[in-house]
N, C-alpha and C. Protein backbone atom coordinates (compact mmCIF):
# COMPACT_ATOMS: atom_id res chain seq x y z
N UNK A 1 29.87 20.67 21.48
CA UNK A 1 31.24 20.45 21.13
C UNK A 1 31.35 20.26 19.63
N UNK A 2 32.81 20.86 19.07
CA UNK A 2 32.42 20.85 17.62
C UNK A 2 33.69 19.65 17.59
N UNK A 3 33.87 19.26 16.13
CA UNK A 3 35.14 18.46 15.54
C UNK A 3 35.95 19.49 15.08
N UNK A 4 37.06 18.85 14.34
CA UNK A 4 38.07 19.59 14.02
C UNK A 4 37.51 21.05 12.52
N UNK A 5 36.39 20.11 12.10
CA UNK A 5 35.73 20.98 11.25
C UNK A 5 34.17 21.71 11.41
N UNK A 6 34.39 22.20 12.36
CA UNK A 6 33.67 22.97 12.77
C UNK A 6 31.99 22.56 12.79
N UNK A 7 31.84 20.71 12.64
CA UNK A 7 30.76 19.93 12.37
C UNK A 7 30.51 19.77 13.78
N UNK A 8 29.16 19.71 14.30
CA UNK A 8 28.96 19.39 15.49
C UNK A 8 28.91 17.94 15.89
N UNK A 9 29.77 17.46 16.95
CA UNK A 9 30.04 15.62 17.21
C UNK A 9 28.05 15.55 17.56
N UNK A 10 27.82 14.09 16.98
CA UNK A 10 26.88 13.70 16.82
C UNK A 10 26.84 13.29 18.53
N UNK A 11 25.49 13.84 18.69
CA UNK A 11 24.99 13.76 20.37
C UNK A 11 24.59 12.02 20.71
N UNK A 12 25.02 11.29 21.43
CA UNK A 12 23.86 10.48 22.32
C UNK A 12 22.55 10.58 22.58
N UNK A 13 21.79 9.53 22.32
CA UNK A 13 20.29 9.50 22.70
C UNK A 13 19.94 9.63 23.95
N UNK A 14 19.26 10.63 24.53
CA UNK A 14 19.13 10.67 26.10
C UNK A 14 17.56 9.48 26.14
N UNK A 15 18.28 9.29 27.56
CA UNK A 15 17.64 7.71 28.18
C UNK A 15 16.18 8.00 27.81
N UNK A 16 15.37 8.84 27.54
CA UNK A 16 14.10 8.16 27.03
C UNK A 16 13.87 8.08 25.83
N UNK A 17 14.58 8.56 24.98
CA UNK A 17 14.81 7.86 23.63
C UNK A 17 15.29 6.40 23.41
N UNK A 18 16.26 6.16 24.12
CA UNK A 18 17.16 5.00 24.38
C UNK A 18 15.32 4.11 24.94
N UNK A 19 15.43 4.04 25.92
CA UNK A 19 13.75 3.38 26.20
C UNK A 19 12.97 2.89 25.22
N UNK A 20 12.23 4.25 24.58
CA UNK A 20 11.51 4.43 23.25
C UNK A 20 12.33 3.58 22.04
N UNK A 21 13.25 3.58 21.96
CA UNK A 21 13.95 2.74 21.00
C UNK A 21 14.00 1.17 21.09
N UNK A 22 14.51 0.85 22.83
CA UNK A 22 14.73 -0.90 23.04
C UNK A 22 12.68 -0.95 22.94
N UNK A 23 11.88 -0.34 23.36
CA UNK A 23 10.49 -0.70 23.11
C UNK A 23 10.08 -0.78 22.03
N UNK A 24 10.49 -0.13 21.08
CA UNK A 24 10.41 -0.70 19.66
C UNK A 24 10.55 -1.49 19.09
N UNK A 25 11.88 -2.01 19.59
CA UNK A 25 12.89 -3.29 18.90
C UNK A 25 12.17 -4.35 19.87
N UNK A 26 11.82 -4.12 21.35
CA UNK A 26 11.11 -5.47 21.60
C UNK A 26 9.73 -5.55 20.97
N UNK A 27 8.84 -4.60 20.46
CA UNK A 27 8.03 -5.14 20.15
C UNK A 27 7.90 -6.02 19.20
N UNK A 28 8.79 -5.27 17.89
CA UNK A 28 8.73 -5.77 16.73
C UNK A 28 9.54 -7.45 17.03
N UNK A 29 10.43 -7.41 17.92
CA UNK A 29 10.72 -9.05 18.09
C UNK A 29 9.55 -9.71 18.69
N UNK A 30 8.86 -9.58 19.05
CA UNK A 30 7.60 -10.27 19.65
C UNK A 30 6.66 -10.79 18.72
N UNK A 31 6.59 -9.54 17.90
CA UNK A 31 5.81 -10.21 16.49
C UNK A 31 6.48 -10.73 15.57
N UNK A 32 7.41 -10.79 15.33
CA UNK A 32 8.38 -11.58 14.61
C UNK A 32 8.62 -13.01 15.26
N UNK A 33 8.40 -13.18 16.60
CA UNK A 33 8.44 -14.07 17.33
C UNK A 33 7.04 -14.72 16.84
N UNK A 34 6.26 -14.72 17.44
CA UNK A 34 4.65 -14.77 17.50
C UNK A 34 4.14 -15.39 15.67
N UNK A 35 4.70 -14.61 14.77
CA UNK A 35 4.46 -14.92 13.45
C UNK A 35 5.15 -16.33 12.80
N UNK A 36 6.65 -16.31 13.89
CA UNK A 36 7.10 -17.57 13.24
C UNK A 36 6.58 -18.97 14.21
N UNK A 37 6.36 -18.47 15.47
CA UNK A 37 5.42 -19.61 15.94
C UNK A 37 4.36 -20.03 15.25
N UNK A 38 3.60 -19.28 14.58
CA UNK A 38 2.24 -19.21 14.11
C UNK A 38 2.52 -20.24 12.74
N UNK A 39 3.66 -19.67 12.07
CA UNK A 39 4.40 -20.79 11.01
C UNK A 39 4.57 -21.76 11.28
N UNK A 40 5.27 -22.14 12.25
CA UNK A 40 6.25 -23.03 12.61
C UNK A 40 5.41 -24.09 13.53
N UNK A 41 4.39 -23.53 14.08
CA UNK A 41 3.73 -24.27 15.41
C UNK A 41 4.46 -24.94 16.52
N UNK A 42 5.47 -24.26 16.34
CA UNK A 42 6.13 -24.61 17.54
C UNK A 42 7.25 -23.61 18.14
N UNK A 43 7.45 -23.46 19.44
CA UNK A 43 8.57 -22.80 20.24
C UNK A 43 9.94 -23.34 20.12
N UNK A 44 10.10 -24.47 20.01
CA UNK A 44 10.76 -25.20 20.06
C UNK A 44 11.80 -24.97 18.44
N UNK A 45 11.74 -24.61 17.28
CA UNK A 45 12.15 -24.69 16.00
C UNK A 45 13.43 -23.84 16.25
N UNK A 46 14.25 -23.63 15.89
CA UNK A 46 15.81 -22.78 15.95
C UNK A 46 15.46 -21.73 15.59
N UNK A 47 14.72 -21.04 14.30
CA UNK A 47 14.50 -19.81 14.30
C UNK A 47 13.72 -19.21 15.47
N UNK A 48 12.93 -19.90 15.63
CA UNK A 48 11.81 -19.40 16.64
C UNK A 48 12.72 -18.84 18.10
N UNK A 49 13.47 -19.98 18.62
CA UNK A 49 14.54 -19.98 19.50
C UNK A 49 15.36 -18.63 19.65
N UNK A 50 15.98 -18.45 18.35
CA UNK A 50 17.34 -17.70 18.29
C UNK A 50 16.02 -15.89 18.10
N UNK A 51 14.99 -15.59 17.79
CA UNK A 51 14.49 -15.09 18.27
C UNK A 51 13.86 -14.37 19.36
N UNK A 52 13.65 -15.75 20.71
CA UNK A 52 13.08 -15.53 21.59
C UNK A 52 14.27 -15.05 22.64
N UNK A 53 15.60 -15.88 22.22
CA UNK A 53 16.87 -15.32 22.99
C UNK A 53 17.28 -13.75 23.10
N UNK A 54 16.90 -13.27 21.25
CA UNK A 54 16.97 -11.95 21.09
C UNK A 54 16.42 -11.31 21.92
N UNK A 55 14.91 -11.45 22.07
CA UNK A 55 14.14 -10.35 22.60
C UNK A 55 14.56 -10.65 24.19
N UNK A 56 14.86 -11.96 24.88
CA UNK A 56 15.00 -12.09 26.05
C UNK A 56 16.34 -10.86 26.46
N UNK A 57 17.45 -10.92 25.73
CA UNK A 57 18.68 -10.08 25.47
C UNK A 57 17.90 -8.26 25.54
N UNK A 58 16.82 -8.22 24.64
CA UNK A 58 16.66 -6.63 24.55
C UNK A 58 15.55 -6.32 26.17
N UNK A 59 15.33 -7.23 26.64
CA UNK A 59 14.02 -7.14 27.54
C UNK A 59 14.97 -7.00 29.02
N UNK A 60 15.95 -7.39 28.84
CA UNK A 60 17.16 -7.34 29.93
C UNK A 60 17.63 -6.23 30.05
N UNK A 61 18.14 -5.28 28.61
CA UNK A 61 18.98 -4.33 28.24
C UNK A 61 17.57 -3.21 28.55
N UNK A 62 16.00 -3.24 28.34
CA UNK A 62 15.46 -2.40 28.68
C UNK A 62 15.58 -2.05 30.29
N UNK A 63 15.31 -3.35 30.98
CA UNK A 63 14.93 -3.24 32.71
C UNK A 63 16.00 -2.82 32.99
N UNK A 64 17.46 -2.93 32.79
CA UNK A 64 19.03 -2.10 33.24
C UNK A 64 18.75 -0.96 33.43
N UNK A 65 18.03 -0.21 31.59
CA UNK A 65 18.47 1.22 31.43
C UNK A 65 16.94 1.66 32.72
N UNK A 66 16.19 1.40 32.52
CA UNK A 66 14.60 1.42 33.14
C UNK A 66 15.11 1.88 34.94
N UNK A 67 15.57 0.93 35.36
CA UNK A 67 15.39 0.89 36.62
C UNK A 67 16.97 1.09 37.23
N UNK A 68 18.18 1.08 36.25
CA UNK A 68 19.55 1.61 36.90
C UNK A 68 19.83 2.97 36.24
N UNK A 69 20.74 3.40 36.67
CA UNK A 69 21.61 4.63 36.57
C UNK A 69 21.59 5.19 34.67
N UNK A 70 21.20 5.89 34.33
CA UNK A 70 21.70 6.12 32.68
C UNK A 70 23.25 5.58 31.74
N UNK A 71 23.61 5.75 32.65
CA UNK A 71 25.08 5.08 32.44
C UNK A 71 25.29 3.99 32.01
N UNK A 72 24.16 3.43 32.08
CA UNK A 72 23.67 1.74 31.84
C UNK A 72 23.88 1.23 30.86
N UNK A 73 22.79 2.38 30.27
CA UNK A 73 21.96 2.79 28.85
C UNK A 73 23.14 2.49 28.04
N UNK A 74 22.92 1.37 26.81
CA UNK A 74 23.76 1.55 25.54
C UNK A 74 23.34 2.53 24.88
């Protein structure tokens, strides 16, 4: 499908990109996680926290697209 200028509309990531992508972003929160524990020595610190919520948030948004319908998929 084109736009009004004859530019082609920018496509959607099909679901195993989308995958490949939230697996990225959780990993790198894991070690970002993991590094500020390692700082911090503790789970417990607010950064550490507002971290672990993140990845809990992307680890949710993977198992949706993973195991439901594509449609899921942000």
């Amino acid at each position: 499908m084109l736009s009004e200028n004859k530019v082609p509309w920018p496509q959607q990531p099909d679901h195993a990109t989308q995958l490949i992508s939230l697996e990225n972003e959780i990993h790198m929160l894991r070690t970002r996680m993991e590094q500020m524990f390692i700082e911090k020595q503790s789970f417990t610190v607010e950064d550490v926290l507002e971290i672990s919520m993140l990845l809990d948030i992307k680890i949710n948004e993977y198992m949706k697209c993973k195991n439901l319908k594509r449609s899921y998929c942000n």
